[in-house]
Each structure stands twice: as structure tokens, then as C-alpha cells.
Protein backbone atom coordinates (compact mmCIF):
# COMPACT_ATOMS: atom_id res chain seq x y z
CA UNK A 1 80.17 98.81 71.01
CA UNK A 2 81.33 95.84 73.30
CA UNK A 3 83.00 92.58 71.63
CA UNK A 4 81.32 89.45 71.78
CA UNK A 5 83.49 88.46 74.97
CA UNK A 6 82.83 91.90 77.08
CA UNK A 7 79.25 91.13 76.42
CA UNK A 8 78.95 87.74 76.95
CA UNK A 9 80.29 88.29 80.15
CA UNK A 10 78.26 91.22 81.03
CA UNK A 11 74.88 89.26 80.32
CA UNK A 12 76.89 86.27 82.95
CA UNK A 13 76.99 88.56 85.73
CA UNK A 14 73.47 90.64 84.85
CA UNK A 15 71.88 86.51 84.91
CA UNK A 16 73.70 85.61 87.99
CA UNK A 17 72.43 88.88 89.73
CA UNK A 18 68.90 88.15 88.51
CA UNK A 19 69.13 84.63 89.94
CA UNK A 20 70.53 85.05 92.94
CA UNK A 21 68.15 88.09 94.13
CA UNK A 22 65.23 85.83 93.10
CA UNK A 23 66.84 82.58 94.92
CA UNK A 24 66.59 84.76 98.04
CA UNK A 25 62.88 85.43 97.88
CA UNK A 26 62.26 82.11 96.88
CA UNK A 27 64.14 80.75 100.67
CA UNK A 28 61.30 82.53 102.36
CA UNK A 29 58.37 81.76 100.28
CA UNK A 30 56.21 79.77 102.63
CA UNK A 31 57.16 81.38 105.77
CA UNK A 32 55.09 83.82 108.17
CA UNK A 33 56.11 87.21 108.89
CA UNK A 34 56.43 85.80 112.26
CA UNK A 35 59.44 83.10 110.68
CA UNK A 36 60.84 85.81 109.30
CA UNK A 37 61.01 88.18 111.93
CA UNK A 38 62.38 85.79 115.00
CA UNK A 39 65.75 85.34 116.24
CA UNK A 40 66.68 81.88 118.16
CA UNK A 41 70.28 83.07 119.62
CA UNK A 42 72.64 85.74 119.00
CA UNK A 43 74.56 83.67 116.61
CA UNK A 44 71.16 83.61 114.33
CA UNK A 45 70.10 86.62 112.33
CA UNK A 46 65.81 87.00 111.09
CA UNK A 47 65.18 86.01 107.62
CA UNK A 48 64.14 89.55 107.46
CA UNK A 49 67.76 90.72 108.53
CA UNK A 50 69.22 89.23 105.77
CA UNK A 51 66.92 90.02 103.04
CA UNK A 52 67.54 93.72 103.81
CA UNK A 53 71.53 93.27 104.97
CA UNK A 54 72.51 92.05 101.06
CA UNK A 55 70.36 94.66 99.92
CA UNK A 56 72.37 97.23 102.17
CA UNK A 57 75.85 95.47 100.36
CA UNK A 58 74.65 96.23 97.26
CA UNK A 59 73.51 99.55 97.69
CA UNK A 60 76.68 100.76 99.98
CA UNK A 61 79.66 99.09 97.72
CA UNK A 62 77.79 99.33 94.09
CA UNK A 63 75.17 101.82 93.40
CA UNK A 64 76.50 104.39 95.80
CA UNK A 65 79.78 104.85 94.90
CA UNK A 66 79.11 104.13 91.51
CA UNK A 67 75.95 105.96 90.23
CA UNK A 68 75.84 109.45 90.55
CA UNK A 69 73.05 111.16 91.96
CA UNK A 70 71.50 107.62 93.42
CA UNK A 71 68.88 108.45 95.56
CA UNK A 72 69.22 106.28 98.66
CA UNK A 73 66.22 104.64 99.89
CA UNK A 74 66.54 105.24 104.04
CA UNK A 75 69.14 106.61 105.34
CA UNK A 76 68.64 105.00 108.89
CA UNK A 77 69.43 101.65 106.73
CA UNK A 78 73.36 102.28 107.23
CA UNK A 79 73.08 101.40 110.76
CA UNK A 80 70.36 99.18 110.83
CA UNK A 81 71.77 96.54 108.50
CA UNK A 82 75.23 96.77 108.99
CA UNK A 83 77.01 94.04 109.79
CA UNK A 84 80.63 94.15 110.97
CA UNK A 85 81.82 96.73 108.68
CA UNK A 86 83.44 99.01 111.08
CA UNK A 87 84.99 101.33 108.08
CA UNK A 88 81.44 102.09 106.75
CA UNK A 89 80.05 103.40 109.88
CA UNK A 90 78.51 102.00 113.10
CA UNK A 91 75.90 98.82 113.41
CA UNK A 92 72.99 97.75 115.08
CA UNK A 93 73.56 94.92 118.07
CA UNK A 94 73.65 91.78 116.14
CA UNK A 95 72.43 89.90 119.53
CA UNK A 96 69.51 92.29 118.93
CA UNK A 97 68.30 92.01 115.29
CA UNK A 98 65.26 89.99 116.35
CA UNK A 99 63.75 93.49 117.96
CA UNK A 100 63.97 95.22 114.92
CA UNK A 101 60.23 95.21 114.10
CA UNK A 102 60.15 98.14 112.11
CA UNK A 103 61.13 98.42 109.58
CA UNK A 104 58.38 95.65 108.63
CA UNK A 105 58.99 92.65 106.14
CA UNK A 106 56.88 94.57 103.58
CA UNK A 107 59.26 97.80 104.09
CA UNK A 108 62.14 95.49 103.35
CA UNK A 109 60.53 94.20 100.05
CA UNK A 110 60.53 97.34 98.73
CA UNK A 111 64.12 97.93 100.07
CA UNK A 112 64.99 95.27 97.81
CA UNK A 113 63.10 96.31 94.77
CA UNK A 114 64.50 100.08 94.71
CA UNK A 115 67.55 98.55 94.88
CA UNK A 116 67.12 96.09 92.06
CA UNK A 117 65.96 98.84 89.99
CA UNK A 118 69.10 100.74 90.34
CA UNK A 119 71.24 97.79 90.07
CA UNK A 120 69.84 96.19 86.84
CA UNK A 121 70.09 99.84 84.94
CA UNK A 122 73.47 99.71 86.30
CA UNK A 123 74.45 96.66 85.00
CA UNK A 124 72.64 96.81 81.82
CA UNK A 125 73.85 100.84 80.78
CA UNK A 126 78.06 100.48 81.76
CA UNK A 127 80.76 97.81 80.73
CA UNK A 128 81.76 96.82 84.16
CA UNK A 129 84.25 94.33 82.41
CA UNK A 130 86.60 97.49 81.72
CA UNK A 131 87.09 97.77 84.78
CA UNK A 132 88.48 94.60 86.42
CA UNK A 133 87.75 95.67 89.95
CA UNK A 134 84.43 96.98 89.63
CA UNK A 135 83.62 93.40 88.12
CA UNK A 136 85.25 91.53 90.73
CA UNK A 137 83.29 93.72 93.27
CA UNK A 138 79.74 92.68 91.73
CA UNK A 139 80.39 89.49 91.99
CA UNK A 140 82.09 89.58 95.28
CA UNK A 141 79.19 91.29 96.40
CA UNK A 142 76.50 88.56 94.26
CA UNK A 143 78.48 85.81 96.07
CA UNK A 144 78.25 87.52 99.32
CA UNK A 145 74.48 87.20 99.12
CA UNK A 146 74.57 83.52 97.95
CA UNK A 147 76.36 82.90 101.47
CA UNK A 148 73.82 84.84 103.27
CA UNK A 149 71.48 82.48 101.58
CA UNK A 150 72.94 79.21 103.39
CA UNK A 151 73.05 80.91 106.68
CA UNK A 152 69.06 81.76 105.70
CA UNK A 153 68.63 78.10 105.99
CA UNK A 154 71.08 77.68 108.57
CA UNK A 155 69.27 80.22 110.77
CA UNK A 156 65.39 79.25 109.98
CA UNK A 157 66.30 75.35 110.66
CA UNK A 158 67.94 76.58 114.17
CA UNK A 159 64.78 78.55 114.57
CA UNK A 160 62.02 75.72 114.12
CA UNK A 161 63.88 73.42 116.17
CA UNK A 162 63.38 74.62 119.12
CA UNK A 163 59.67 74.65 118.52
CA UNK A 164 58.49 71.65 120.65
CA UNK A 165 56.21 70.89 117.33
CA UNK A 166 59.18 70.53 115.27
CA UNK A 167 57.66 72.29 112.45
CA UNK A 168 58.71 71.51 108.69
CA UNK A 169 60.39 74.29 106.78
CA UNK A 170 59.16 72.35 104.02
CA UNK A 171 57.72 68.93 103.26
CA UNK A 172 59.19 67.58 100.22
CA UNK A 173 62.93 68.80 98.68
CA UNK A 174 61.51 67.96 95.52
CA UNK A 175 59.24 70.87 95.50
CA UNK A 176 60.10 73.39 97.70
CA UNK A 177 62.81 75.96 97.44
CA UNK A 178 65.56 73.43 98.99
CA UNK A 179 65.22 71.72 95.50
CA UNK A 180 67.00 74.46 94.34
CA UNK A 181 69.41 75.21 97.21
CA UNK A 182 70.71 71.62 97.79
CA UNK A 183 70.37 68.01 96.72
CA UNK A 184 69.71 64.66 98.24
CA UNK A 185 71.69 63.61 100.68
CA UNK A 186 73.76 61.28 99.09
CA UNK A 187 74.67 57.73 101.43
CA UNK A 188 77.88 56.75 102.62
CA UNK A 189 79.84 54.73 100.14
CA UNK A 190 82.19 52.04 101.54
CA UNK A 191 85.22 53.61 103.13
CA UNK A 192 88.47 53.28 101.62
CA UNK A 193 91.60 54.70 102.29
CA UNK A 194 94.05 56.85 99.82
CA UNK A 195 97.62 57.43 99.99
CA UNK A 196 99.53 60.71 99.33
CA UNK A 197 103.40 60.94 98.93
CA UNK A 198 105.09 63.44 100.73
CA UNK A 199 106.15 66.23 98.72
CA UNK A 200 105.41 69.90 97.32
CA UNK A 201 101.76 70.15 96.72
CA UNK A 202 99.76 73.42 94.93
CA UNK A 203 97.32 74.94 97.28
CA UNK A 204 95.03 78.02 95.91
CA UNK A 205 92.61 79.21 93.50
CA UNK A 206 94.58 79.41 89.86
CA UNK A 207 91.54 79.55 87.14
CA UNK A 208 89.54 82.30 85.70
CA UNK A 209 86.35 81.90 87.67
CA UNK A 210 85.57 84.05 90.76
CA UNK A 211 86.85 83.30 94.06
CA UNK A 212 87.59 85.34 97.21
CA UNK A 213 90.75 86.93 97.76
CA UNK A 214 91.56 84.05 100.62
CA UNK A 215 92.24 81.50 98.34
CA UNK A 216 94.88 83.44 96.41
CA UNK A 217 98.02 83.85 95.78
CA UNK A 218 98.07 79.82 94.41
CA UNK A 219 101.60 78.76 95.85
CA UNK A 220 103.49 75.20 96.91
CA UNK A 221 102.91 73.71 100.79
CA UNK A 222 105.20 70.71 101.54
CA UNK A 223 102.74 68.04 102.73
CA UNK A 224 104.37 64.90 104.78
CA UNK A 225 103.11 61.27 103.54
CA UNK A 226 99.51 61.01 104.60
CA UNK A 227 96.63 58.59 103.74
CA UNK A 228 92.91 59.76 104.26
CA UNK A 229 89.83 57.92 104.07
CA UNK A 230 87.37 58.88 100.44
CA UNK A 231 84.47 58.21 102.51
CA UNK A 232 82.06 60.44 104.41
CA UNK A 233 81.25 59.30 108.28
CA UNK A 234 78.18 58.11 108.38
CA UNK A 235 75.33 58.68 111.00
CA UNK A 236 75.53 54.70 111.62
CA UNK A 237 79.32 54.87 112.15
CA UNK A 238 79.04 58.06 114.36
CA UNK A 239 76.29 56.38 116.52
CA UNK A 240 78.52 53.56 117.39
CA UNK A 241 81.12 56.73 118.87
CA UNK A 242 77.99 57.61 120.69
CA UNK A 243 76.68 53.72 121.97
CA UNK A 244 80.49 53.52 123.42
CA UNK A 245 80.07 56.08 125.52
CA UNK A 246 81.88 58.27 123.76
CA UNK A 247 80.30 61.45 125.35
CA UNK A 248 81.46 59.96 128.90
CA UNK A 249 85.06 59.47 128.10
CA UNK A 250 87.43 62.29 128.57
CA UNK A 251 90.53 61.03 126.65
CA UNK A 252 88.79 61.76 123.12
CA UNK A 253 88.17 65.30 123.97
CA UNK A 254 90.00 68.69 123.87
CA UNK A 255 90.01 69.74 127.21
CA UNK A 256 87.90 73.22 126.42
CA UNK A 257 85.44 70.91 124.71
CA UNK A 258 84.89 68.64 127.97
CA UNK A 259 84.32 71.34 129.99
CA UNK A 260 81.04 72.30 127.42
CA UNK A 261 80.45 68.76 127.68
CA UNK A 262 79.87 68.39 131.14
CA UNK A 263 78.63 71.97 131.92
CA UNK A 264 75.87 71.39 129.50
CA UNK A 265 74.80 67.47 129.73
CA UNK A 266 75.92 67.27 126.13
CA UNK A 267 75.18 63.81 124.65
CA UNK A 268 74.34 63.78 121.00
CA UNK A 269 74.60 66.13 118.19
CA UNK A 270 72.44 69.06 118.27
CA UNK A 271 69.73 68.22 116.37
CA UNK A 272 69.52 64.27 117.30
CA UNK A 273 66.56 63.43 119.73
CA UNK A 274 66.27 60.00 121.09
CA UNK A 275 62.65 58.71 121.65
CA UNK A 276 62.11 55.25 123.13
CA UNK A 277 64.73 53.27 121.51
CA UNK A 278 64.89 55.40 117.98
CA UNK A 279 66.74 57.89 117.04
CA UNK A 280 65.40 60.99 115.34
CA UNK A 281 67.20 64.18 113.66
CA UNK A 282 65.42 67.79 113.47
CA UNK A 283 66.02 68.54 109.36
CA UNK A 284 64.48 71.05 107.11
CA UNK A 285 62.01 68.83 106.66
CA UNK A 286 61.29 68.42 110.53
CA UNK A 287 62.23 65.92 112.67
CA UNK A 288 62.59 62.26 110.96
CA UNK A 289 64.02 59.45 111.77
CA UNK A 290 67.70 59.48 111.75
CA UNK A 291 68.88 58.17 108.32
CA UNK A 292 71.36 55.61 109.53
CA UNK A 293 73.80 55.39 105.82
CA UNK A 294 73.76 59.02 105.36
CA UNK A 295 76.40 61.28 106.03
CA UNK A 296 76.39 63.02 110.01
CA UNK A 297 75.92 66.70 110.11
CA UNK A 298 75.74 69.75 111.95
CA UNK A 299 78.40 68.36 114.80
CA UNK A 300 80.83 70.79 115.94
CA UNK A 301 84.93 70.45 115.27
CA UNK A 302 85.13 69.63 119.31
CA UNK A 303 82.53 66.26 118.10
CA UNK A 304 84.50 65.74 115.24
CA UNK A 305 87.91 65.76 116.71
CA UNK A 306 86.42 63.22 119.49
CA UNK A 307 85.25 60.74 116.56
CA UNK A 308 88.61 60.81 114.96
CA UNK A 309 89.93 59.96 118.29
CA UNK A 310 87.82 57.17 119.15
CA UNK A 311 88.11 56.13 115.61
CA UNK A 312 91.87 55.66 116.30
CA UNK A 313 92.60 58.73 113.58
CA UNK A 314 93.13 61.75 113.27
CA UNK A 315 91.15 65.49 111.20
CA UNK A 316 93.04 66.16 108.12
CA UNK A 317 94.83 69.55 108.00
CA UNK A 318 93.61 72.11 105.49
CA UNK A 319 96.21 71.50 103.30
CA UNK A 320 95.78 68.12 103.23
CA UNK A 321 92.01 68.34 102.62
């Protein structure tokens, strides 16, 4: 028999497997086979592609190692949905995933539920907690599928944007699946400005809770005196960058990053559109007019280094973040 803890922590990980295979179906509620299939750059993966990708983790690092005599559900799934993982075999042309017709969307459903079958016996017949790796591993593997589920959103938002419609992923946060993804988008409080005293500072993960093997061992950085503002950057504040040209002046930017910037007539962030005299930004929610005291998003670290610049500042380091 397990001890209260062992199970307690067994029923944690069997809940957080439940929910996060559910949260993943839930994304793509909504959208055609057509959303789910398409791929807007090589960057991007289909909806489709990742529904059947964290499937492939969990069957290739869990169930087949672990379960004797599991019957694999396609074979041809090894190299189809494969990502980078050059140890487990070869993989499918990422630039390419939007080709992959077959197998279809309904294939992949299934996929998913042979899998889930095999995983939730798994989980509900063995104390993983006696062995500390095979733990870690689920949940290394349940995490990996809860950051395939922001680049879902990532991916479908790049998708519909370049639809001259600018379609809506979804109309309302408040009942759609982003209610359950993300919250409102908080505004900009006032900035202010904190100091730090140079010194020895911890940097790392040191509790119980899970956490990938990056942010370990925890150990001491010696940080110089720094201040740093509390605030967010606001879309208002990053306009003003914008209104003083700050696209057309050289000194702000990296030199790799001006050459982009002139090669491709960049003038805005990605998703901002100017029509008229307003400004609009491409969202989840389709394009809306740009929110002026919320926080700016989706620039690259070329835009944000030219804001600090122009703001007479500077990015923070890692360490000091």
C-alpha cells in the first residue's frame, strides 16, 4: 500500500496529466480542419503537428520504455512527429509540417486517445514516486506539452494574421479557451524605479516543485549596483519611440538589426497596422484598436534593445531580472 504522501502525489501528477491533455483539445475547439492543418512560416508548426508531436513525447519517453509489451499505435509516427531529437531517430522537415495531410486531424485524435489509454493505466497501476526519475520525467514530459500549448496560440495567431480578414481566434476571453490559457491584460501602472545594492545574489530554482534542469544547480552571481524600473512599457510609451522616428535612426540599433530594418521597410511591431490616423494591433481576438495603457508585445529583442536606447536605458541582464 502507498502512504498518504506517495499517493497524494500520485493523484497530483494523474490530475495534472488529465488537465493538461484536455487543455490541449480545448486550444483547438472552434477551429477548422483547415486552421489546424496550415503552416504560416517555417518557424510555425499546424495545430495538428502539435497535437500529435506531445502525443509522440509521451509515447516515446513513457509508455515505451516503461510498459512492457505496449503496442505502438504507427510506427511511421517516429519520424513524422519528431522534433529535434536526433538520439531517437530521424525527423520530418519542420519547414514542411504544413504538407503533412495524412495522417488527417481525425487520425491524430485517435493518436491521442490510444495514448491516453495507456498512459492513465500507467499512472493509475505503478508508484512512479519510487522512482524519482521516472516522476521527474512525467512531469517533464506534462510540462513539455503545456509549452507546446503557448506556441499553439503563438502559431494559430501568426496564422490568422496574415489573413487580409483578420479573422478572430475567438471573440470574447471570457468564454473561449483563452479564459483558461491567459488573463486580461493587465495596464501599465506608473513607472517607478528600484534600487539593488551590489553584492552576492542567489540565482536558481531551490524549492520542491518541478522545474527544468536549466534552472538548477541554485548558486551565488555577484550583481554590480543596479536600479530597474517595476513598470511594464506600455504601448503609449513605445509609440512615442515610434512617432520620433525611432525606426529611421540608426544609433538605437544593433547593427545586424538595422540591416533587417532597412532590408525589410520595418516600421512598427509585427502585428501593429496603422489605418488613417489609428493605430490597430492583430490579437487573438482579431485586429482591435491598439490599447494605448497596456503593456507592448510581440516586439523582438532587436525592438526592445532600440527602446531602451532611445529611452536613455539600458535591457536588464538575466541575472538582474
Amino acid at each position: 500500500m502507498l502512504d498518504k504522501q506517495s499517493s497524494s502525489e500520485e493523484n497530483a501528477q494523474l490530475l495534472a496529466y488529465l488537465n493538461t491533455r484536455k487543455q490541449s483539445i480545448v486550444i483547438c475547439d472552434g477551429l477548422s480542419d483547415e486552421d489546424l492543418q496550415a503552416q504560416s512560416m517555417p518557424d510555425a508548426s499546424p495545430l495538428k503537428w502539435h497535437l500529435a508531436h506531445t502525443t509522440w513525447a509521451f509515447e516515446t519517453f513513457i509508455l515505451k520504455p516503461y510498459v512492457k509489451n505496449y503496442n505502438v499505435f504507427d510506427s511511421h509516427y517516429e519520424f513524422l512527429f519528431n522534433s529535434y531529437y536526433n538520439a531517437v531517430g530521424e525527423q520530418f522537415s519542420r519547414a514542411q509540417r504544413g504538407l503533412l495531410t495524412r495522417p488527417s486531424i481525425s487520425d491524430i485524435l485517435k493518436y491521442r486517445q490510444h495514448v491516453d489509454v495507456a498512459m492513465l493505466e500507467f499512472l493509475r497501476e505503478r508508484s512512479v514516486q519510487v522512482d524519482k526519475n521516472l516522476h521527474y520525467l512525467i512531469m517533464l514530459t506534462i510540462n513539455h506539452e503545456q509549452q507546446h500549448q503557448e506556441l499553439m496560440l503563438t502559431d494559430i495567431k501568426h496564422l490568422l494574421s496574415i489573413n487580409p480578414l483578420s479573422p478572430a481566434y475567438c471573440k470574447s476571453t471570457e468564454v473561449s479557451p483563452l479564459s483558461k490559457v491567459c488573463g486580461k491584460l493587465v495596464e501599465c501602472e506608473t513607472q517607478e524605479n528600484i534600487a539593488f545594492k551590489e553584492g552576492l545574489y542567489p540565482i536558481g530554482h531551490q524549492s520542491e516543485l518541478f522545474c527544468f534542469d536549466n534552472e538548477t544547480p541554485q548558486h551565488n552571481y555577484y550583481l554590480s549596483a543596479f536600479s530597474i524600473d517595476t513598470g511594464l512599457v506600455s504601448n503609449q510609451h513605445y509609440l512615442k519611440f515610434i512617432e520620433d522616428g525611432g525606426y529611421h535612426k540608426s544609433e538605437y540599433w544593433l547593427s545586424e538589426a538595422w540591416y533587417q530594418i532597412k532590408q525589410q521597410n520595418i516600421q512598427h511591431p509585427h502585428y501593429w497596422c496603422k489605418r488613417k490616423d489609428n493605430w490597430y494591433q492583430f490579437s487573438l481576438l482579431g485586429l482591435q484598436q491598439l490599447r494605448l495603457q497596456q503593456p507592448v508585445q510581440h516586439i523582438s529583442y532587436f525592438e526592445a534593445s532600440a527602446f531602451a536606447a532611445w529611452a536613455d536605458k539600458r535591457l536588464p541582464t538575466e541575472y538582474e531580472w
